[in-house]
C-alpha atoms as a PDB file:
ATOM      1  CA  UNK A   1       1.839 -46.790  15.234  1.00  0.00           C
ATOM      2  CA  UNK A   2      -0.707 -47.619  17.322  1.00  0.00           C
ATOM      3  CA  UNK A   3      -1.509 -45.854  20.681  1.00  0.00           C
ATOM      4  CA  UNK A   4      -1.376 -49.509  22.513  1.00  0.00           C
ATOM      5  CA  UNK A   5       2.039 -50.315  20.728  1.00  0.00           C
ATOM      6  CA  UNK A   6       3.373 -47.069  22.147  1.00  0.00           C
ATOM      7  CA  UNK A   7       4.547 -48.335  25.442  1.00  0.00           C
ATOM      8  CA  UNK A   8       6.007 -51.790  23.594  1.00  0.00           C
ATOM      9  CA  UNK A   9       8.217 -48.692  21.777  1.00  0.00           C
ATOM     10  CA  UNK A  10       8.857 -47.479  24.982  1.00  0.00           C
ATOM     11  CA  UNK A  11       9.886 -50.673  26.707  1.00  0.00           C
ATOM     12  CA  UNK A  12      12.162 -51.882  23.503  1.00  0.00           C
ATOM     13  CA  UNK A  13      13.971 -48.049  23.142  1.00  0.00           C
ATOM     14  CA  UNK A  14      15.119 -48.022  26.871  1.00  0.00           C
ATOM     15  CA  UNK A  15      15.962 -51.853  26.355  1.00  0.00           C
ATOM     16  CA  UNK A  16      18.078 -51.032  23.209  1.00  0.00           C
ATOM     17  CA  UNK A  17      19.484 -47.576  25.431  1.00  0.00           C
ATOM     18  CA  UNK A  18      20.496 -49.819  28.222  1.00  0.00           C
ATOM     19  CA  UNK A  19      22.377 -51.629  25.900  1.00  0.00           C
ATOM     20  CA  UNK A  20      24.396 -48.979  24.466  1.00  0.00           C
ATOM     21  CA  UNK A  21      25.025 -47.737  28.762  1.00  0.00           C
ATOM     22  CA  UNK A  22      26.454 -51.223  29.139  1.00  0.00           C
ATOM     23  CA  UNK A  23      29.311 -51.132  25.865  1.00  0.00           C
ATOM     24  CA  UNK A  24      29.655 -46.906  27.624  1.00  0.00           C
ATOM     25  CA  UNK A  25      28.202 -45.552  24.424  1.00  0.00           C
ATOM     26  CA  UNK A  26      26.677 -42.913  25.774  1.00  0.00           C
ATOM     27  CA  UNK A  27      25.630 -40.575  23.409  1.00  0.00           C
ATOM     28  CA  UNK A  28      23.917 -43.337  21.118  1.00  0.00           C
ATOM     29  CA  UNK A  29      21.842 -44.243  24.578  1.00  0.00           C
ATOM     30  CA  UNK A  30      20.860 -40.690  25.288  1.00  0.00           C
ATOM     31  CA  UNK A  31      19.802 -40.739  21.607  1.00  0.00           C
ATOM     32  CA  UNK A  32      17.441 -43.655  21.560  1.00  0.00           C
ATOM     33  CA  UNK A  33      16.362 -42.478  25.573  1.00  0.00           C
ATOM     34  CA  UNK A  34      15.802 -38.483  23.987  1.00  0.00           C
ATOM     35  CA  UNK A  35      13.147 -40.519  21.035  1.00  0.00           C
ATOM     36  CA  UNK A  36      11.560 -42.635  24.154  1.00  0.00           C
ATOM     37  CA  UNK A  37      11.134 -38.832  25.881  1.00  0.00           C
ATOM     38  CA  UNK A  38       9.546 -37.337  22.812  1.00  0.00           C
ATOM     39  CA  UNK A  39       6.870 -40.770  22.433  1.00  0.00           C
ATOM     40  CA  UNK A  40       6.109 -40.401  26.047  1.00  0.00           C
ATOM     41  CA  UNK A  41       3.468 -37.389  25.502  1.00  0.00           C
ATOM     42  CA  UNK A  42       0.929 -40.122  23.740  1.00  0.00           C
ATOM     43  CA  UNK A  43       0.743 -42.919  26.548  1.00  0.00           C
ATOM     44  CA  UNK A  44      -1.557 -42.318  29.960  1.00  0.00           C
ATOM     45  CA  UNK A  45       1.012 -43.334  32.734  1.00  0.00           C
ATOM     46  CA  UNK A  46      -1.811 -43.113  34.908  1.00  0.00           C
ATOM     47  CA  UNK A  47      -3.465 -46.001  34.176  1.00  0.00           C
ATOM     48  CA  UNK A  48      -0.528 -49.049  34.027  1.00  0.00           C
ATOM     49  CA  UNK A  49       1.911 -48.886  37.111  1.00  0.00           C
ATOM     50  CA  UNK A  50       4.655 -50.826  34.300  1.00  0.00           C
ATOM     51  CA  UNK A  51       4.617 -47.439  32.479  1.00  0.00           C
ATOM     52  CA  UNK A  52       5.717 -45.548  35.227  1.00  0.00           C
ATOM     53  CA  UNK A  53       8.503 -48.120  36.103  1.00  0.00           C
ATOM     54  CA  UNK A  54       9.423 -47.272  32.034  1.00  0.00           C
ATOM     55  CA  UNK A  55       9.181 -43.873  32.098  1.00  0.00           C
ATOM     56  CA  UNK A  56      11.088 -43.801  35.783  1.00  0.00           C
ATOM     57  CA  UNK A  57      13.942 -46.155  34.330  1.00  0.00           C
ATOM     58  CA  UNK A  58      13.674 -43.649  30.975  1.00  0.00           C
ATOM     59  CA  UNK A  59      14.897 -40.794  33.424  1.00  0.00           C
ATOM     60  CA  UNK A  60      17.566 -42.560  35.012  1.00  0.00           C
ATOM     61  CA  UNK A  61      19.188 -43.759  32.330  1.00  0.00           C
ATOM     62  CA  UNK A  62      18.867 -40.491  30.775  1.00  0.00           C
ATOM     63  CA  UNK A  63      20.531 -39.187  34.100  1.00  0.00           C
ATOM     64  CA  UNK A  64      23.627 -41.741  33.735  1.00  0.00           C
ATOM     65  CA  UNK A  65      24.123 -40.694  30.340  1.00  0.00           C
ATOM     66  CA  UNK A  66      24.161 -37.161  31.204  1.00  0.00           C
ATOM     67  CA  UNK A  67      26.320 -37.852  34.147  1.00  0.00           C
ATOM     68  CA  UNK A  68      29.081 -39.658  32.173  1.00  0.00           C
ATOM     69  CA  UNK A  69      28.955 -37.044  29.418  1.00  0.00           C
ATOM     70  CA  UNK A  70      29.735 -34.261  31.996  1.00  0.00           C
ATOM     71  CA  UNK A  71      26.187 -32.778  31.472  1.00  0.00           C
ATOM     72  CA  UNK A  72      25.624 -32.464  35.340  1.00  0.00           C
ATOM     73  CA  UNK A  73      22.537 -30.253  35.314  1.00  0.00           C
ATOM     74  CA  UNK A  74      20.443 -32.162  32.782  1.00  0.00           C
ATOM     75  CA  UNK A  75      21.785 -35.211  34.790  1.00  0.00           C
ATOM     76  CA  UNK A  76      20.098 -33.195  37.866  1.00  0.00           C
ATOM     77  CA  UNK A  77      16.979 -32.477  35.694  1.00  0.00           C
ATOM     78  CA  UNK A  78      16.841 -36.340  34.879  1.00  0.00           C
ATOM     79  CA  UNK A  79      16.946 -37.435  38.357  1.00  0.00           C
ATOM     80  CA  UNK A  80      14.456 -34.504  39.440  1.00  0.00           C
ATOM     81  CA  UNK A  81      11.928 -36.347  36.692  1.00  0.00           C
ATOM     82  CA  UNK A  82      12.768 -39.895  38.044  1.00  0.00           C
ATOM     83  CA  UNK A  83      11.665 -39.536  41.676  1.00  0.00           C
ATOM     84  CA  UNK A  84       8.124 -37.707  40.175  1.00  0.00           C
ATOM     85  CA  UNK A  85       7.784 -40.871  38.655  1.00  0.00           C
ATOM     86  CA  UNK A  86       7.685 -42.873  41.205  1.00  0.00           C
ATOM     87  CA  UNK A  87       4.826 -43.551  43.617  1.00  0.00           C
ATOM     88  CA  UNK A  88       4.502 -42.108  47.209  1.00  0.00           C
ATOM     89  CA  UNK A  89       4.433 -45.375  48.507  1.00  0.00           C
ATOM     90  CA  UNK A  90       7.846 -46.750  46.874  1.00  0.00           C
ATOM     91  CA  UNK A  91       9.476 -43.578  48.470  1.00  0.00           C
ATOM     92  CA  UNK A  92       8.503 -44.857  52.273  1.00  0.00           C
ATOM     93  CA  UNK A  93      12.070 -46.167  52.809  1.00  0.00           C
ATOM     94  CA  UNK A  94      11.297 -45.918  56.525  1.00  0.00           C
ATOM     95  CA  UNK A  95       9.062 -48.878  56.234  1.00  0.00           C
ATOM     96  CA  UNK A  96      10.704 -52.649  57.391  1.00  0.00           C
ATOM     97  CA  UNK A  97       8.984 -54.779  55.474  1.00  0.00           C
ATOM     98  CA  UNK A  98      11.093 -57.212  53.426  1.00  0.00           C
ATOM     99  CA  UNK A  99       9.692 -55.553  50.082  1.00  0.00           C
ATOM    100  CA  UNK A 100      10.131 -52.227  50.790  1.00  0.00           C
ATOM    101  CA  UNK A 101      13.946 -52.438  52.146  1.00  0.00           C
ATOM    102  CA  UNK A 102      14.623 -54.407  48.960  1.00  0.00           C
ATOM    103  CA  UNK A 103      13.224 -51.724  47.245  1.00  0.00           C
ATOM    104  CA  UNK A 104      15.237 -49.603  49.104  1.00  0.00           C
ATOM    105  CA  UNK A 105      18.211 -50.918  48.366  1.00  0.00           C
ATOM    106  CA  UNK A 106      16.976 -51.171  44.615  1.00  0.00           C
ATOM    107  CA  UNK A 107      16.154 -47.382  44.527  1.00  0.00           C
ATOM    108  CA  UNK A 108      19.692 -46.456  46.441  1.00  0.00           C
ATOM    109  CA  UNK A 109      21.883 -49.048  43.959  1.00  0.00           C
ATOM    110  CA  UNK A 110      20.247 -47.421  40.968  1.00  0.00           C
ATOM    111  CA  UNK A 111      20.918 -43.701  42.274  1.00  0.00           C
ATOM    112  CA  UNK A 112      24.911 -45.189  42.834  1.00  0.00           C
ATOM    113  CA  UNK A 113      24.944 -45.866  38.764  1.00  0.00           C
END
């Protein structure tokens, strides 16, 4: 595999995951979402703000997993790795812009899951 076809993996293993959340399959998520983790070492997140959003979504859905397995600290680790993920400026929930409160309201729906 390719270093450029890395974060295609990425994308299509927390697709597939999600999947598995929505039938409550949990454990076969958390698998495909633990392969995603051990992939991630090989991309440079620092360079595509789309690989962030993957890797942030890889955390939380990692953290909903845990969460409905009864795993409540690596649920807490998850969410701990999430919120690094994300940029300073999607954390400025203070902010009224249009954008930003949907964002906020994105960012507080997901935490709800």
């Amino acid at each position: 595999m390719s270093k450029d076809e890395i974060p295609i993996v990425l994308a299509e293993l927390n697709e597939s995951a999600y999947c598995f959340i929505k039938k409550e399959s949990y454990e076969k998520a958390l698998n495909l979402l633990q392969k995603a983790y051990g992939i991630m070492d090989a991309i440079d997140f620092s360079s595509c703000r789309r690989d962030i959003y993957h890797l942030f979504i890889m955390f939380h859905n990692m953290a909903l997993c845990y969460q409905k397995m009864q795993m409540l600290e690596e649920c807490a680790q998850c969410i701990e790795h999430a919120f690094e993920q994300l940029p300073t400026s999607m954390l400025n929930l203070e902010e009224k812009s249009i954008s930003n409160r949907m964002r906020k309201v994105f960012i507080i729906g997901k935490l709800k899951l």
